[in-house]
C-alpha atoms as a PDB file:
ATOM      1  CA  UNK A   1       0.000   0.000   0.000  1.00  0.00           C
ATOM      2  CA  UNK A   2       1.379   3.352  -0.538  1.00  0.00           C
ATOM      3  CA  UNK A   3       1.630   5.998   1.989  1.00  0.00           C
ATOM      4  CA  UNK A   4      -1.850   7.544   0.499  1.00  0.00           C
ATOM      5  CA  UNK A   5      -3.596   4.653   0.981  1.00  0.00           C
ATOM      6  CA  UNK A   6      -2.438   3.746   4.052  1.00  0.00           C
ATOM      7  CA  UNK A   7      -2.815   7.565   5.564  1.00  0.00           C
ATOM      8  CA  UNK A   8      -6.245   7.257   4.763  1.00  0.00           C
ATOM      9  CA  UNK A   9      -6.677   3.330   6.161  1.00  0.00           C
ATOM     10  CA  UNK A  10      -5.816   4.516   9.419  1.00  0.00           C
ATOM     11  CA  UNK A  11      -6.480   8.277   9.537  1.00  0.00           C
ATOM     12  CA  UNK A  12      -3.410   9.277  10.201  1.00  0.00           C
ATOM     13  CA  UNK A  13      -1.149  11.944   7.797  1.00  0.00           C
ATOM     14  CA  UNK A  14       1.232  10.976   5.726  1.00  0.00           C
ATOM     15  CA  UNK A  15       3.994  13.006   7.893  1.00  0.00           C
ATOM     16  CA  UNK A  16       2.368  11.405  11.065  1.00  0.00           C
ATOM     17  CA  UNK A  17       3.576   8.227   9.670  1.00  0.00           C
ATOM     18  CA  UNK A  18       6.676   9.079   8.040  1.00  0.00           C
ATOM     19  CA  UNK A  19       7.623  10.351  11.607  1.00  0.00           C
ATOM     20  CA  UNK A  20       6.551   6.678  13.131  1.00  0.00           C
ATOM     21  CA  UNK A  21       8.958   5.452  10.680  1.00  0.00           C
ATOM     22  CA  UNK A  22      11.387   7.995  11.380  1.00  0.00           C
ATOM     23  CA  UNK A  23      11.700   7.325  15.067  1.00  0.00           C
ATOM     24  CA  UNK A  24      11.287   3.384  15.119  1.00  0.00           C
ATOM     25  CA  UNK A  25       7.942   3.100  15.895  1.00  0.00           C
ATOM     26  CA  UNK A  26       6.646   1.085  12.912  1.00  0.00           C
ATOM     27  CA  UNK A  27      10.011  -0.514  10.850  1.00  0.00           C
ATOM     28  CA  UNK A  28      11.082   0.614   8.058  1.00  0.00           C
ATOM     29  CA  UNK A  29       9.199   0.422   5.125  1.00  0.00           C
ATOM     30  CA  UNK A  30      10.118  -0.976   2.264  1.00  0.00           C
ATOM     31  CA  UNK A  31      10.462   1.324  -1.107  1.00  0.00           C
ATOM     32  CA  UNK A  32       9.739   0.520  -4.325  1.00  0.00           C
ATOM     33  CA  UNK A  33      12.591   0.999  -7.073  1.00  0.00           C
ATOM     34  CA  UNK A  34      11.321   4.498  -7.412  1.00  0.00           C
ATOM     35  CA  UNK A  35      11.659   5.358  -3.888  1.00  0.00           C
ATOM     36  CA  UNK A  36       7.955   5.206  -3.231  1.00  0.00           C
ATOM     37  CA  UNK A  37       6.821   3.278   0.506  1.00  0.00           C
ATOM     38  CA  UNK A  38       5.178   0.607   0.008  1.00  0.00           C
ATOM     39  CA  UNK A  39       3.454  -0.614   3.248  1.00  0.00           C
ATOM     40  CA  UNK A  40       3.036  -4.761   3.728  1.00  0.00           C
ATOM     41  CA  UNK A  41       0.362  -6.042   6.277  1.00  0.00           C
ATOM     42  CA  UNK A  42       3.212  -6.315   9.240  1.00  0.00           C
ATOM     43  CA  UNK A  43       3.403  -2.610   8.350  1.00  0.00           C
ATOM     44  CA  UNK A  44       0.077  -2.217   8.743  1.00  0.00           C
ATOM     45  CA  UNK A  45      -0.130  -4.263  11.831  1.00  0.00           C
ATOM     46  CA  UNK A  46       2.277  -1.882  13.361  1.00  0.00           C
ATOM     47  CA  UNK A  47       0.333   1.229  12.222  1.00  0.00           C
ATOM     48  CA  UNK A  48      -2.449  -0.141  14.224  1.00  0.00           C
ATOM     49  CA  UNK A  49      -0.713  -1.630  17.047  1.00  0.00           C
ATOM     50  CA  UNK A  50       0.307   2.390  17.212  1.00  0.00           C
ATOM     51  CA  UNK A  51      -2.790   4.296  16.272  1.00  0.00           C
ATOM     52  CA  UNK A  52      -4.501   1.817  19.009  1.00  0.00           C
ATOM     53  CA  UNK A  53      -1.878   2.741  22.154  1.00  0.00           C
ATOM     54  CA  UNK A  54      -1.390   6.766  20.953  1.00  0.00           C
ATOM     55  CA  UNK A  55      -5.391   6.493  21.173  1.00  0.00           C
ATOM     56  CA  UNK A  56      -5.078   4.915  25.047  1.00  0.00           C
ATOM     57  CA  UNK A  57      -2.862   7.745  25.961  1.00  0.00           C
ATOM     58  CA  UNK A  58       0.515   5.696  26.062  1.00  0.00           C
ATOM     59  CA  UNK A  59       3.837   7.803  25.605  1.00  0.00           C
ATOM     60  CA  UNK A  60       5.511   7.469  21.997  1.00  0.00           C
ATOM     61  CA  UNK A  61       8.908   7.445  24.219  1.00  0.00           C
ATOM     62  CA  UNK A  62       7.238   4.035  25.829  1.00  0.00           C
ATOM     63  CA  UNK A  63       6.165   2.592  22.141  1.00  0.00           C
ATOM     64  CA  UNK A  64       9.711   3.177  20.714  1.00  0.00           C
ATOM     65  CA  UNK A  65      10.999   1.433  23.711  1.00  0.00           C
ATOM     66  CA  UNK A  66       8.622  -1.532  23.550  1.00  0.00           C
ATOM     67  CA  UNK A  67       9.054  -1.708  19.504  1.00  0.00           C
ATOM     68  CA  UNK A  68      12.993  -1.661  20.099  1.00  0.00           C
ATOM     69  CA  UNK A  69      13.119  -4.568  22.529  1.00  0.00           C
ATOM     70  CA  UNK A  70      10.862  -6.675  20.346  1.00  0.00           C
ATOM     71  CA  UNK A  71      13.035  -6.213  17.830  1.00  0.00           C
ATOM     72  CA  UNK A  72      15.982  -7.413  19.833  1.00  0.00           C
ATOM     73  CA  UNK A  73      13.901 -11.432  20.778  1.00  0.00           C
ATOM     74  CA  UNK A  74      12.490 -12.858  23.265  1.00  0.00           C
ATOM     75  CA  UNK A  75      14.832 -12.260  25.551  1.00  0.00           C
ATOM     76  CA  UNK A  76      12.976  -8.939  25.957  1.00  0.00           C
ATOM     77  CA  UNK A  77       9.751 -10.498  26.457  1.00  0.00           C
ATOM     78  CA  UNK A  78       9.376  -9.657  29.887  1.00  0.00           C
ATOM     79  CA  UNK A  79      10.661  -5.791  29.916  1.00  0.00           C
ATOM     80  CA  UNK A  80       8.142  -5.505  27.123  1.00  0.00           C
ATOM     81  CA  UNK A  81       5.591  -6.881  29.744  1.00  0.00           C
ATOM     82  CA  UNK A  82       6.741  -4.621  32.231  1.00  0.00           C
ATOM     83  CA  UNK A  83       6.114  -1.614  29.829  1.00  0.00           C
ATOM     84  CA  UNK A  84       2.675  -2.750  28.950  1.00  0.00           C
ATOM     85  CA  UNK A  85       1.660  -3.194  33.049  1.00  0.00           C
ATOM     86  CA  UNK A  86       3.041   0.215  33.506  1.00  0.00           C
ATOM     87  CA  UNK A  87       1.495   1.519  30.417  1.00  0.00           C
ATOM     88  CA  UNK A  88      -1.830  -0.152  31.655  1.00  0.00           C
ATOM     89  CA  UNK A  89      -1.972   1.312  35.574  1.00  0.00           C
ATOM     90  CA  UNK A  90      -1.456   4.989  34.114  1.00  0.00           C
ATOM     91  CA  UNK A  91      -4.608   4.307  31.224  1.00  0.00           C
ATOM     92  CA  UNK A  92      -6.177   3.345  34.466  1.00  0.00           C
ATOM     93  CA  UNK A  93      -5.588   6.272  36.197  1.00  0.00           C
ATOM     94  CA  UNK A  94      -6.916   7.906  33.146  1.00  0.00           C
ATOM     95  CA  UNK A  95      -9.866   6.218  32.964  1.00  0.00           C
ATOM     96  CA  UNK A  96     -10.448   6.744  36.759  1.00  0.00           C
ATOM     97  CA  UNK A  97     -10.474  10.358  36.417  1.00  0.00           C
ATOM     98  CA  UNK A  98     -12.246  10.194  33.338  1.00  0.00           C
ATOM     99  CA  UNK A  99     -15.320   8.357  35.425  1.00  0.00           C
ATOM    100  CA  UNK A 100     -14.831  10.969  38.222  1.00  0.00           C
ATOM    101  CA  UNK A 101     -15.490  13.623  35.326  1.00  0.00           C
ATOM    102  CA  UNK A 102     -18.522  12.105  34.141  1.00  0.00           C
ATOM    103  CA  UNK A 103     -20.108  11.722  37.504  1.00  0.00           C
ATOM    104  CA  UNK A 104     -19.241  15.525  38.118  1.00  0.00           C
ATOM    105  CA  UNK A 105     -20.962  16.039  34.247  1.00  0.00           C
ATOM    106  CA  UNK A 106     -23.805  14.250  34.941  1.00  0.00           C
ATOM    107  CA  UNK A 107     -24.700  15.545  38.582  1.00  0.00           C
ATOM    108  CA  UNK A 108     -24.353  19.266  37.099  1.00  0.00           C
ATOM    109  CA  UNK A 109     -26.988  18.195  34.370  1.00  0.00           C
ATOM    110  CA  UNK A 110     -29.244  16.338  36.866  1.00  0.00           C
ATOM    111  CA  UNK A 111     -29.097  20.315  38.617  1.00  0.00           C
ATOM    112  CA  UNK A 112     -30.256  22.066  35.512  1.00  0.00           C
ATOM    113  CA  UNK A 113     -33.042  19.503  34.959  1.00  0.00           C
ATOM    114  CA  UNK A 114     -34.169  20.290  38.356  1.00  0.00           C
ATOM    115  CA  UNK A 115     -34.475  23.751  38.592  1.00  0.00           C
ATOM    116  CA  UNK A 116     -35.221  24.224  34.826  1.00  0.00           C
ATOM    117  CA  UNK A 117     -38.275  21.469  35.164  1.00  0.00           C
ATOM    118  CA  UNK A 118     -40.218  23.738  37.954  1.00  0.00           C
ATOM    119  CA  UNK A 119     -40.206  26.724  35.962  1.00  0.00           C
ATOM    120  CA  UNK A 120     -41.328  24.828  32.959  1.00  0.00           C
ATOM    121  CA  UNK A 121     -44.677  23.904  34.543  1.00  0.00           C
ATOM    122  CA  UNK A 122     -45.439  27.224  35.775  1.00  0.00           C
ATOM    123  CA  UNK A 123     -45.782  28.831  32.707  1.00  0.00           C
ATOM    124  CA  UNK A 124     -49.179  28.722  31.828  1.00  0.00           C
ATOM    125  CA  UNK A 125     -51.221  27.174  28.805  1.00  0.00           C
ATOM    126  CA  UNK A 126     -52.238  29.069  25.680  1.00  0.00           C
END
């Protein structure tokens, strides 16, 4: 797939993943004789493996790490665990605050329903 396609696969810009490339997130891709990327489905794989942990709020530092030691075996297999468990516990935390915001939302709205509902029946009929 070319960078085109793939950009608009995952909804991501073409520098976004040029810069994935760039900094060992997803390998490199291979080019065709002209020079153009051409993406294979462990590219791909990658892209999404990505898109899916930028979109859970872990660091880009903590993906390059994780993509490095996979790279280097399975010797690495359990500092890439350890990543993943930290990773998990902050998205966590996250999440926690996230439900502690909602709650906040959602009493605040329960408030204006309240008062606003009152009012509503004392206006009278046409």
């Amino acid at each position: 797939m070319t960078i085109a396609e793939v950009s608009k696969k995952y909804g991501l810009s073409p520098d976004t993943l040029r810069y994935y490339e760039r900094i060992g997130l997803i390998p490199d891709v291979r080019r065709t004789s002209g020079g153009i990327r051409d993406y294979s489905e462990a590219d791909c794989r990658w892209i999404e493996l990505a898109k899916c942990m930028r979109g859970a709020g872990v660091q880009i530092e903590a993906l390059v790490r994780y993509v490095s030691l996979f790279r280097e075996g399975e010797q690495t297999a359990g500092e890439r665990r350890d990543i993943l468990v930290e990773q998990r516990a902050r998205l966590m935390e996250r999440i926690a605050d996230m439900q502690s915001a909602l709650e906040q939302l959602n009493y605040k709205i329960e408030r204006y329903d309240l008062e606003l509902r009152p009012a509503e029946n004392d206006i009278p009929p046409c």
